[in-house]
Protein backbone atom coordinates (compact mmCIF):
# COMPACT_ATOMS: atom_id res chain seq x y z
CA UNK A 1 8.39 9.71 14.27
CA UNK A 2 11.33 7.39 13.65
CA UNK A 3 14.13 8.00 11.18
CA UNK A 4 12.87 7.04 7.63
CA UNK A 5 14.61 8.21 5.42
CA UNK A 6 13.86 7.17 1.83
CA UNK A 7 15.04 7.79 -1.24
CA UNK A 8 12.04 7.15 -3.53
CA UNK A 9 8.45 5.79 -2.60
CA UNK A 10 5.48 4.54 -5.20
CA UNK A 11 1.95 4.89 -3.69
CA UNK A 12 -0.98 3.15 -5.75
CA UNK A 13 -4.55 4.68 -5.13
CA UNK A 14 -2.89 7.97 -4.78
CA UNK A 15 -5.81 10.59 -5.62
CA UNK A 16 -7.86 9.87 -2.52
CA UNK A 17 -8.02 8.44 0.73
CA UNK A 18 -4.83 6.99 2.55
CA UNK A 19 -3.66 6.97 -0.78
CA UNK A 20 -3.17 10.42 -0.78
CA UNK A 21 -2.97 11.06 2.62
CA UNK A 22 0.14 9.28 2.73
CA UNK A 23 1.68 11.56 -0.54
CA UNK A 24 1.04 14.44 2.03
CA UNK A 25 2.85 13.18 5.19
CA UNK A 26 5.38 12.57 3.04
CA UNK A 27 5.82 15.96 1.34
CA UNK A 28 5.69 17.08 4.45
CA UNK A 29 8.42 15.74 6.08
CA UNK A 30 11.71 17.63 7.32
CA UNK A 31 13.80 14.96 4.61
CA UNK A 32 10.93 14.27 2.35
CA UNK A 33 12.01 11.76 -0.42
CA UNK A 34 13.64 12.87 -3.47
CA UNK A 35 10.95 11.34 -5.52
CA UNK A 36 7.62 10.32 -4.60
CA UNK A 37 5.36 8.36 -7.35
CA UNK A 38 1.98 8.80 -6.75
CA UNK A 39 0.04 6.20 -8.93
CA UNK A 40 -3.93 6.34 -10.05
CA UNK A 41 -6.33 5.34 -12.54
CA UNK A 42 -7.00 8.46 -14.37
CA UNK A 43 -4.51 11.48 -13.29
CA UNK A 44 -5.71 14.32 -15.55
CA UNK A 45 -9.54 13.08 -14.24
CA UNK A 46 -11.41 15.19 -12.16
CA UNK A 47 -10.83 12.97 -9.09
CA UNK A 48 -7.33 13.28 -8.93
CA UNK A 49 -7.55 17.73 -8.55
CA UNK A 50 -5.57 17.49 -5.52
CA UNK A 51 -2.86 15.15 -6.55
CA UNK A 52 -2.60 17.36 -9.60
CA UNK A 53 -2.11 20.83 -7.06
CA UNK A 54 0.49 19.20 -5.20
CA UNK A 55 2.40 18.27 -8.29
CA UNK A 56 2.40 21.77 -9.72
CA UNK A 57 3.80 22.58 -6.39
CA UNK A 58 6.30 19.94 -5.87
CA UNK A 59 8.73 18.80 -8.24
CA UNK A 60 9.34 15.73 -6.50
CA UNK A 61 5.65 14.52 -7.03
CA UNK A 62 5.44 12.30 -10.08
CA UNK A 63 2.17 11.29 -11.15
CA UNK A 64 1.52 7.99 -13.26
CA UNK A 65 -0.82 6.35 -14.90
CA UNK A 66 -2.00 2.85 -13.11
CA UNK A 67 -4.86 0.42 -12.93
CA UNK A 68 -3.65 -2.41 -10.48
CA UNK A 69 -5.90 -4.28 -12.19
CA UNK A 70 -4.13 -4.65 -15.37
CA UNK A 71 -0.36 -6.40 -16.19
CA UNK A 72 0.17 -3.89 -19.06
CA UNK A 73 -0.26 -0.93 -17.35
CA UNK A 74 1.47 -2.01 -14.03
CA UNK A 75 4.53 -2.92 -16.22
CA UNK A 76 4.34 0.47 -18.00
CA UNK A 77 3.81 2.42 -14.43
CA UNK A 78 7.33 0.28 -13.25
CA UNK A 79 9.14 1.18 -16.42
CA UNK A 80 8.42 5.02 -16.20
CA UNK A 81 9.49 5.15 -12.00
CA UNK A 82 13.23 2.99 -13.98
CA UNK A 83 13.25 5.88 -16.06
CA UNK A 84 13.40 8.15 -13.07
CA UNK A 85 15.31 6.27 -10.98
CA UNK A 86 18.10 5.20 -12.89
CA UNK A 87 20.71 3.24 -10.98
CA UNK A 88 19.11 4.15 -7.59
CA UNK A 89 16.63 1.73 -7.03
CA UNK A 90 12.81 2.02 -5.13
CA UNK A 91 12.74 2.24 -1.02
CA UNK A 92 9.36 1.58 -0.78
CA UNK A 93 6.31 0.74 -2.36
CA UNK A 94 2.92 1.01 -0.80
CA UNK A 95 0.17 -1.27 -2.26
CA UNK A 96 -2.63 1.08 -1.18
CA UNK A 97 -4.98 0.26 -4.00
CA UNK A 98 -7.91 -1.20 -3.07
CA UNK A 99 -12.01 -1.76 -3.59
CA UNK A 100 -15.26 -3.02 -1.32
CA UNK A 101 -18.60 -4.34 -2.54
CA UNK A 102 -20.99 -4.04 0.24
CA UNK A 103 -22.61 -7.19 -0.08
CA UNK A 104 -23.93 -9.83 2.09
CA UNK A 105 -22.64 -13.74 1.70
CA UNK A 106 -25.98 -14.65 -0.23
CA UNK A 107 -25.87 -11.23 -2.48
CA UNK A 108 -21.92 -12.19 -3.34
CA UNK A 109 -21.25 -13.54 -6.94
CA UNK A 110 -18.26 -14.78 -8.95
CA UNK A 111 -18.16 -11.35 -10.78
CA UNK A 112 -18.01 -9.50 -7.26
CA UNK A 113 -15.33 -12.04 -6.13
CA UNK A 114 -13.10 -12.21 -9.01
CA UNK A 115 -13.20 -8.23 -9.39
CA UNK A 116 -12.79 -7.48 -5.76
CA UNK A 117 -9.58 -10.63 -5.49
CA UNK A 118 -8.06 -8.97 -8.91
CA UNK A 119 -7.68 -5.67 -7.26
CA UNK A 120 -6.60 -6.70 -3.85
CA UNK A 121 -4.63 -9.43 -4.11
CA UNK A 122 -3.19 -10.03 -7.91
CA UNK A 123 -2.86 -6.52 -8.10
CA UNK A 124 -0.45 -6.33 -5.54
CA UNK A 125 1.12 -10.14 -6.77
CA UNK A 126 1.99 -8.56 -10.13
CA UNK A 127 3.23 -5.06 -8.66
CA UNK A 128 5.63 -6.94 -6.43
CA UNK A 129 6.87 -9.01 -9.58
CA UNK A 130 7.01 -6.01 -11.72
CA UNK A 131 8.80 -3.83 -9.25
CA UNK A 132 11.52 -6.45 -7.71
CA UNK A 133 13.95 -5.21 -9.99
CA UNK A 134 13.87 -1.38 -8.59
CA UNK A 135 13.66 -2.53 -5.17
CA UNK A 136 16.55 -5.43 -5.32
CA UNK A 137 18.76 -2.56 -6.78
CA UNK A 138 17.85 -0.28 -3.84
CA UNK A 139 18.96 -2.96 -1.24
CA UNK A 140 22.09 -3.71 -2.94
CA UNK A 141 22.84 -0.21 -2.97
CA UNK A 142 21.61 0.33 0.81
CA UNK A 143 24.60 -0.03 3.36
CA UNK A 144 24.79 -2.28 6.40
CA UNK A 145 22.90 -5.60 6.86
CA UNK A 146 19.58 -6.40 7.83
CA UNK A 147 15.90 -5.16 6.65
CA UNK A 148 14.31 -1.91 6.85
CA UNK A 149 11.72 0.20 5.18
CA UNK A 150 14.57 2.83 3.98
CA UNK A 151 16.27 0.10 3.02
CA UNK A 152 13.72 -1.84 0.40
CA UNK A 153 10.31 -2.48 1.66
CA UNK A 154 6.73 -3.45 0.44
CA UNK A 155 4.20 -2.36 2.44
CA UNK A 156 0.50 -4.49 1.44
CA UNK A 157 -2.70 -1.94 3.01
CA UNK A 158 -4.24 -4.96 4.51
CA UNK A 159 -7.30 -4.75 6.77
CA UNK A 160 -8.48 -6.44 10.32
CA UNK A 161 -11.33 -7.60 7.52
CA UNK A 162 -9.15 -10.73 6.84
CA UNK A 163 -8.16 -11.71 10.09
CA UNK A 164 -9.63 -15.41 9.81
CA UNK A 165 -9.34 -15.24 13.76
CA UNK A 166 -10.87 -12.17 14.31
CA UNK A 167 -14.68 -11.44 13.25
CA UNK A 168 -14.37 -7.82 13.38
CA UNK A 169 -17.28 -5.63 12.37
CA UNK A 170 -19.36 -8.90 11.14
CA UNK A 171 -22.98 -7.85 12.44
CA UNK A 172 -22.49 -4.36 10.73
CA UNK A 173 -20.88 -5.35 7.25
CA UNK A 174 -19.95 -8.99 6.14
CA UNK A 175 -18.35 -7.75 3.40
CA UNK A 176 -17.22 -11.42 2.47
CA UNK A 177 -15.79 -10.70 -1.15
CA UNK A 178 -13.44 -8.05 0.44
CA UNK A 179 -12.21 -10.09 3.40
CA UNK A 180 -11.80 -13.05 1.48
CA UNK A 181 -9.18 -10.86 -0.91
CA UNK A 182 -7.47 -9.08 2.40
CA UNK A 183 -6.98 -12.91 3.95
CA UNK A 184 -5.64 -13.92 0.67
CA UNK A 185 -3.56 -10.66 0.96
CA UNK A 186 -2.22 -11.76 4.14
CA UNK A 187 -1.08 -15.04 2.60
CA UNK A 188 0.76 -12.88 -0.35
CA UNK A 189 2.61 -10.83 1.73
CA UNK A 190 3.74 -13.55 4.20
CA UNK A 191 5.27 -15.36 0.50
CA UNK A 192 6.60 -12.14 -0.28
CA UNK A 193 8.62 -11.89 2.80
CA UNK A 194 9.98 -14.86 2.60
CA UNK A 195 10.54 -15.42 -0.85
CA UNK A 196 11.78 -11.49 -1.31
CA UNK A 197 14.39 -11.74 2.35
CA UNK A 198 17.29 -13.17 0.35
CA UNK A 199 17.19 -10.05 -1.68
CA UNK A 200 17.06 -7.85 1.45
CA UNK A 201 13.21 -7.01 1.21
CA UNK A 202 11.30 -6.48 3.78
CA UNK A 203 7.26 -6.99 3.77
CA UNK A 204 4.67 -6.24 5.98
CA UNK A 205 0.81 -6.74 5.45
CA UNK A 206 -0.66 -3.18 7.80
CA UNK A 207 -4.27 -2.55 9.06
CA UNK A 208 -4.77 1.16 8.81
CA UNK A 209 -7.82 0.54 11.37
CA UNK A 210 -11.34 1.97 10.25
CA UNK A 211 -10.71 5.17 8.84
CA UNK A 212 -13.03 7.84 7.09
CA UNK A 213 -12.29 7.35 3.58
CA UNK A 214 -14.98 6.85 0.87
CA UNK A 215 -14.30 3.50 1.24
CA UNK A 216 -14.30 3.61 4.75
CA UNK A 217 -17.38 4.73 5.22
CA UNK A 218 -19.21 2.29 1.92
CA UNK A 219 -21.18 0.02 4.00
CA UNK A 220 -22.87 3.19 5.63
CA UNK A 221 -21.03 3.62 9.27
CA UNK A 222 -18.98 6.27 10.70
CA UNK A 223 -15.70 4.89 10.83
CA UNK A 224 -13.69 6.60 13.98
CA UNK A 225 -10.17 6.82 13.36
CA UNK A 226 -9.09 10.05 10.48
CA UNK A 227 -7.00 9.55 7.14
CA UNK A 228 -4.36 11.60 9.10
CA UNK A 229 -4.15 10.29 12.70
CA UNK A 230 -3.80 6.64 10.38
CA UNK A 231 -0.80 7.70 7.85
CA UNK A 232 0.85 9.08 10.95
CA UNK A 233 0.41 6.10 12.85
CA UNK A 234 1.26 3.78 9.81
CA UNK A 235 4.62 5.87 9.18
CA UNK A 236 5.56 5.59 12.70
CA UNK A 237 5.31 1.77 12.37
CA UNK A 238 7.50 1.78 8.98
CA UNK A 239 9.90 3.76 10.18
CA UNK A 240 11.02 1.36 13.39
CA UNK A 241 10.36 -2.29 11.02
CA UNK A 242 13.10 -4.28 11.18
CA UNK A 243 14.03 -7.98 9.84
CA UNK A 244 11.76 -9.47 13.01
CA UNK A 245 8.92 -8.04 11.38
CA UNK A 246 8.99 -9.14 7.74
CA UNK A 247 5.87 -11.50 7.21
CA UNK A 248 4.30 -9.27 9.83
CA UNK A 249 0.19 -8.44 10.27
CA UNK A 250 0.23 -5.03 11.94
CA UNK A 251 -2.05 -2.39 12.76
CA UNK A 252 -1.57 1.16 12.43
CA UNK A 253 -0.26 1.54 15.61
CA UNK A 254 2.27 -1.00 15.11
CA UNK A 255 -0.13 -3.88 17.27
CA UNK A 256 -0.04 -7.47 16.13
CA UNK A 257 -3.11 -8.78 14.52
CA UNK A 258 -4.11 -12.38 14.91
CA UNK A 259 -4.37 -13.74 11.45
């Protein structure tokens, strides 16, 4: 893997799939950040057991309280990583957050659509906003020029799902509330990139392909690529980002997807 070497990282949807996976791979690398904020709904729930035994066992492992879904709570969850952070700044945070409905086009409603577009898309909106502050102080305080993801990155868990040009996985799960949100995601993170570059942010949207997550797996398929082969291929790709790619739509093994 490439040289990324961060400072401090948020992940939201930290207590299971990628989520976590990704508070592994980064525990367990040789220079693993000095603090790593792993963010979920409900940390002392039963659901979040494993983020709570790697915490007892790392000191670096902070977990907060989030629900993406909620302004309040988001600007809560960006004043407690301040608190930690002090002066420093955030390297990178991960919008990994995310839900499905497995419904078909004439099953979807406004309730589906409005939920599913809340969590995947104005979640994200309103964690970028809350958390420019932290990341515009870790670019100021990052030498050289140019953009990088140990510099001050946001990194938007997209999917191939909303690719408007590509009709992946149609005849097995249409899925149209959650592509919908991931094609709107698209859009956010292409605004972010430009609107955050003058601060030197960069921002990518990433496909983590079809893994086997809970989520993964909703719509009642065997998705083929593993939580761990797909945070180590997604690291790989933050690590060599650079300013070409802000605005980006990548895959998890750094490919180009239409958009």
């Amino acid at each position: 893997m490439g040289e990324l070497c961060v400072r401090s990282v948020v992940v939201t949807g930290a207590n299971r799939g990628l989520g976590l996976g990704f508070v592994q791979h980064f525990l367990r690398m040789p220079k693993p950040p000095q603090w790593i904020f792993a963010t979920c709904r409900d940390p002392k729930g039963q659901g979040a057991q494993e983020l709570q035994n790697l915490a007892s066992k790392h000191p670096s492992l902070v977990i907060i309280s989030l629900e993406v879904a909620d302004p309040a709570s988001i600007k809560a969850a960006a004043a407690k990583v301040g608190a930690h952070l002090g002066d420093s700044g955030l390297n990178l945070l991960i919008n990994n957050a995310g839900m499905v409905k497995s419904k078909k086009l004439d099953a979807e409603t406004l309730e589906d659509m409005t939920e599913t577009y809340t969590t995947n898309t104005a979640g994200p909106l309103l964690m970028g906003q809350a958390f420019l502050p932290l990341l515009k102080k870790a670019a100021q305080g990052s030498p050289g020029s140019g953009l990088s993801c140990s510099k001050a990155a946001i990194i938007n868990i997209s999917s191939i799902g909303g690719s408007i040009a590509s009709a992946f996985g149609w005849d097995m799960m249409q899925l149209v509330s959650y592509r919908c949100s991931k094609a709107a995601l698209n859009m956010l993170s292409k605004c972010q990139s430009l609107a955050y570059k003058e601060h030197g942010i960069l921002c990518v949207a990433l496909h983590p392909g079809w893994v086997q997550t809970d989520m993964g797996s909703s719509a009642g398929h065997a998705p083929p690529v593993t939580v761990d082969d797909s945070v180590q291929g997604m690291l790989k790709v933050i690590s060599s980002l650079s300013e070409k790619d802000t605005g980006a739509f990548l895959d998890w093994e750094g490919k180009v997807i239409p958009w």
